[in-house]
PDB file of N, CA and C in Angstrom:
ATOM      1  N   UNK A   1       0.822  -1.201   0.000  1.00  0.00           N
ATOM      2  CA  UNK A   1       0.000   0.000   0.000  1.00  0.00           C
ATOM      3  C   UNK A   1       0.863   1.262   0.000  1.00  0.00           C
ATOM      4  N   UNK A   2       2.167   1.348   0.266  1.00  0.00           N
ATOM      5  CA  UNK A   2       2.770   2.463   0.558  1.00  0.00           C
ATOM      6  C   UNK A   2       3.562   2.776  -0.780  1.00  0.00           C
ATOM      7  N   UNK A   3       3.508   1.936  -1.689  1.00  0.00           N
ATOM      8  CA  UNK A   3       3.763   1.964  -3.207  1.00  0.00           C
ATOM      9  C   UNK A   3       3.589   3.381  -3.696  1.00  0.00           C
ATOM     10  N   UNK A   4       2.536   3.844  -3.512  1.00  0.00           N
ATOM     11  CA  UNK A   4       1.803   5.140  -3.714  1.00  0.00           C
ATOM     12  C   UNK A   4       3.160   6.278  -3.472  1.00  0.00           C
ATOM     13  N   UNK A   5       3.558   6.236  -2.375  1.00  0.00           N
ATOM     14  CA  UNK A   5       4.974   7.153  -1.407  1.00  0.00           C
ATOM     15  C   UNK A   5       5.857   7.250  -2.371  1.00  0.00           C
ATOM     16  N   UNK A   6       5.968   6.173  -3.225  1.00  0.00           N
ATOM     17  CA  UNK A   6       7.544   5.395  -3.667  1.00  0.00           C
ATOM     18  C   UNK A   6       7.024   6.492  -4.890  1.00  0.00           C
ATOM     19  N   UNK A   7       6.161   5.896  -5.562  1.00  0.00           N
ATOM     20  CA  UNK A   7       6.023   6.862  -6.987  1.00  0.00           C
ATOM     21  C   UNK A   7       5.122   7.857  -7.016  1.00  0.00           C
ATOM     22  N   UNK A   8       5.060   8.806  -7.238  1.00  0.00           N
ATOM     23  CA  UNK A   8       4.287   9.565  -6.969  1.00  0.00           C
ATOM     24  C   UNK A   8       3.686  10.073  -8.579  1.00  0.00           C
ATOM     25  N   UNK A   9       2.010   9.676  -8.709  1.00  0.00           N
ATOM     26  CA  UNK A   9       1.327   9.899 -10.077  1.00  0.00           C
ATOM     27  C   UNK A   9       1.206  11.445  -9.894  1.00  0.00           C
ATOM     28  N   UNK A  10       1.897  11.934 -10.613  1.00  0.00           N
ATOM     29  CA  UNK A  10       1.418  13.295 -11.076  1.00  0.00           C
ATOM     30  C   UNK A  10       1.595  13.260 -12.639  1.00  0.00           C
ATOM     31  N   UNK A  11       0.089  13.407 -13.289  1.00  0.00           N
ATOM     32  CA  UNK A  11       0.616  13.596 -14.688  1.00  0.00           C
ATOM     33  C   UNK A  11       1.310  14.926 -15.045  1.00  0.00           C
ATOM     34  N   UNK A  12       0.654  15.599 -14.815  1.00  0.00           N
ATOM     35  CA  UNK A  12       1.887  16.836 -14.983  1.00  0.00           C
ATOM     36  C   UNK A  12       2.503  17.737 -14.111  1.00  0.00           C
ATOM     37  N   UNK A  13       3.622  17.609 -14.644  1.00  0.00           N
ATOM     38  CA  UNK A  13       4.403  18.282 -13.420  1.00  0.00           C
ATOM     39  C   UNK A  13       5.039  19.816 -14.221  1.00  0.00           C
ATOM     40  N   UNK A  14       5.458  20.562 -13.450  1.00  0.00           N
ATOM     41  CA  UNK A  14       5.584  22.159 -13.746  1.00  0.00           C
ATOM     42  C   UNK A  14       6.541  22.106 -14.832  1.00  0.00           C
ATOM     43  N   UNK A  15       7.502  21.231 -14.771  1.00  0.00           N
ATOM     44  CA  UNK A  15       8.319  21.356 -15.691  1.00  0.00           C
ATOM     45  C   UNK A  15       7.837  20.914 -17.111  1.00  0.00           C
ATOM     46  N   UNK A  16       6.717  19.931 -17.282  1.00  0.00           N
ATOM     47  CA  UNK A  16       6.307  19.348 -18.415  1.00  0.00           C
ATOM     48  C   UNK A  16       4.914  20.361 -18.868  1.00  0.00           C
ATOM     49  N   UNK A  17       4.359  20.961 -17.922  1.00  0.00           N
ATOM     50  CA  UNK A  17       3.076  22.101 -18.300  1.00  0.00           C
ATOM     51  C   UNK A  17       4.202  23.393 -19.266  1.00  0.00           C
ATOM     52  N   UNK A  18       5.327  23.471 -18.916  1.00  0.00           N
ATOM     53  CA  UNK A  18       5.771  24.567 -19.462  1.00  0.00           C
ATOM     54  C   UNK A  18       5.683  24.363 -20.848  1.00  0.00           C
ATOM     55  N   UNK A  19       6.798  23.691 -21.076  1.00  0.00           N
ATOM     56  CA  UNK A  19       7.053  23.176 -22.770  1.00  0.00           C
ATOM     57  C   UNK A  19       5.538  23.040 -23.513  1.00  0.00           C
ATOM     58  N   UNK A  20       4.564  22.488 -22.280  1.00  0.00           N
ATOM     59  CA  UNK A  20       2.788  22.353 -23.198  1.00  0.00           C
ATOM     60  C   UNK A  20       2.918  23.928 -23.957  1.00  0.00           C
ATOM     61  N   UNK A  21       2.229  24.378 -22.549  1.00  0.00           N
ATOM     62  CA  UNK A  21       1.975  25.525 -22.909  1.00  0.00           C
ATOM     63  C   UNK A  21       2.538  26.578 -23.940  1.00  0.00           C
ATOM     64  N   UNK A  22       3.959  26.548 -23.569  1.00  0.00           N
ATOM     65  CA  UNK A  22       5.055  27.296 -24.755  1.00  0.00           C
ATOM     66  C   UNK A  22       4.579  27.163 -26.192  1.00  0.00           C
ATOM     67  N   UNK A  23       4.255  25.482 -26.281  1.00  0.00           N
ATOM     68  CA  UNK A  23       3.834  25.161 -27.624  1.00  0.00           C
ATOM     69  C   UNK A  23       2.165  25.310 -28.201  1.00  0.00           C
ATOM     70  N   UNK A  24       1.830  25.364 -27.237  1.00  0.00           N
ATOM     71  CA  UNK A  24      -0.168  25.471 -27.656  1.00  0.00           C
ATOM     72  C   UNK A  24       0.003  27.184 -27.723  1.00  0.00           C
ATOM     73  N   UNK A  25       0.601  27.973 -27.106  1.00  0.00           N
ATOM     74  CA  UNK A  25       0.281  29.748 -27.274  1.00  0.00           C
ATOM     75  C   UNK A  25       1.564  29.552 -28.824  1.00  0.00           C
ATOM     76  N   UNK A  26       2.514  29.224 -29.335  1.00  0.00           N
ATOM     77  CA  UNK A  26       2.815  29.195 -30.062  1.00  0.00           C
ATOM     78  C   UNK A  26       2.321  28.828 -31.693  1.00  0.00           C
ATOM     79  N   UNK A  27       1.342  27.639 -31.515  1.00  0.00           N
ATOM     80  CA  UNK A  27       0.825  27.345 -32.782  1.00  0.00           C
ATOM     81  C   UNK A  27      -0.534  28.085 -32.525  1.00  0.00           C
ATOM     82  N   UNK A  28      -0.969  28.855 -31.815  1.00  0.00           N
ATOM     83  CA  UNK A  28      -1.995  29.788 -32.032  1.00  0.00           C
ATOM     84  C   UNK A  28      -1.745  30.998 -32.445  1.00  0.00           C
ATOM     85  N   UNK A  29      -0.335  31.597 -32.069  1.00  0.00           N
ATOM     86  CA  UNK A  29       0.230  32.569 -32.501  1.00  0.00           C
ATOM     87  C   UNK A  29       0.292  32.613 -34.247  1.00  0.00           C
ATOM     88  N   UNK A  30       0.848  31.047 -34.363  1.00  0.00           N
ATOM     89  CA  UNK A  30       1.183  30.687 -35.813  1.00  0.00           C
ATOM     90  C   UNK A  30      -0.093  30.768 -36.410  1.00  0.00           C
ATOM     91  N   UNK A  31      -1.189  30.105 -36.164  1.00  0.00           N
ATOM     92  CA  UNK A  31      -2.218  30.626 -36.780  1.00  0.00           C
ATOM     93  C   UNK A  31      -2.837  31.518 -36.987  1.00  0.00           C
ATOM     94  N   UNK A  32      -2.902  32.756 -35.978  1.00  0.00           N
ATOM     95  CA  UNK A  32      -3.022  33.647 -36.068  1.00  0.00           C
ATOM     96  C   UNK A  32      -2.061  34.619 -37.382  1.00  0.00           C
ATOM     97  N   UNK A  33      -1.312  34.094 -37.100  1.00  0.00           N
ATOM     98  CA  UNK A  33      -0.236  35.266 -37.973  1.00  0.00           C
ATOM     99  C   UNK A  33      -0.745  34.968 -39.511  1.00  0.00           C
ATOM    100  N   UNK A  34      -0.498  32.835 -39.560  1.00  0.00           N
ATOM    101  CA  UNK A  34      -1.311  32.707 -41.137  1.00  0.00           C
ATOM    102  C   UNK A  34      -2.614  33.095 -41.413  1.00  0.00           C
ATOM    103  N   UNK A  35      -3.431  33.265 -40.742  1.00  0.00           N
ATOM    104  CA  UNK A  35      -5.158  33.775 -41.109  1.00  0.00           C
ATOM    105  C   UNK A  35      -4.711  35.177 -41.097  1.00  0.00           C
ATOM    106  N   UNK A  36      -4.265  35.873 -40.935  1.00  0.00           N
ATOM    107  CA  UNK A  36      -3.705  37.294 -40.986  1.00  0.00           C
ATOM    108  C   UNK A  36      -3.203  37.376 -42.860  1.00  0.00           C
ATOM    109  N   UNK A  37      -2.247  36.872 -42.837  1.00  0.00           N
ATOM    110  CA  UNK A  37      -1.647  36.711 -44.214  1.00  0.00           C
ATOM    111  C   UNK A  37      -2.532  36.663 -45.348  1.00  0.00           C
ATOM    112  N   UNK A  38      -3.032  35.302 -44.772  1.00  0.00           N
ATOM    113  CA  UNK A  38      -4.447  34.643 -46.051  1.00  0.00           C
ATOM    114  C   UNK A  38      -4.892  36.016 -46.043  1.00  0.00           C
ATOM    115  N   UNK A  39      -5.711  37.097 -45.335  1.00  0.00           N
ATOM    116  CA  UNK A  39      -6.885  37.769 -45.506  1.00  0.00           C
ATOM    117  C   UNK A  39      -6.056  38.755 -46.094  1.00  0.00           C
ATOM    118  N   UNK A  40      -4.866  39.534 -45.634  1.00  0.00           N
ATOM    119  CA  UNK A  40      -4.264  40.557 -45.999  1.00  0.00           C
ATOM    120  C   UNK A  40      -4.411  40.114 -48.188  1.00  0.00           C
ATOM    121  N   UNK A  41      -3.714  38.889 -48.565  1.00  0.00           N
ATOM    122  CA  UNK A  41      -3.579  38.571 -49.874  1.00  0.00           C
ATOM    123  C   UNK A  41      -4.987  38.271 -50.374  1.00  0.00           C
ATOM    124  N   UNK A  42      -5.649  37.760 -50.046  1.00  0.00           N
ATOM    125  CA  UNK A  42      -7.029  37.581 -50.145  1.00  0.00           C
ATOM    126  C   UNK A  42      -7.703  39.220 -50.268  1.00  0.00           C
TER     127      UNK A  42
END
């Protein structure tokens, strides 16, 4: 029962939310910038 102590389930941990995040505000950025483009040439 004390198994639990030994490993501890955290799916995410601060160091692995960063890199998420970095990358999800990044390819929104990216999309943003291409739907920008499209409409400007459009």
């Amino acid at each position: 029962m004390g198994a639990s102590n030994e490993i501890p389930e955290e799916p995410l941990k601060q160091s692995e939310i960063m890199p998420l995040t970095m990358g999800f505000i990044g390819t929104i950025a990216f999309a943003i910038v291409v739907y920008f483009v499209i409409v400007s040439i459009g």
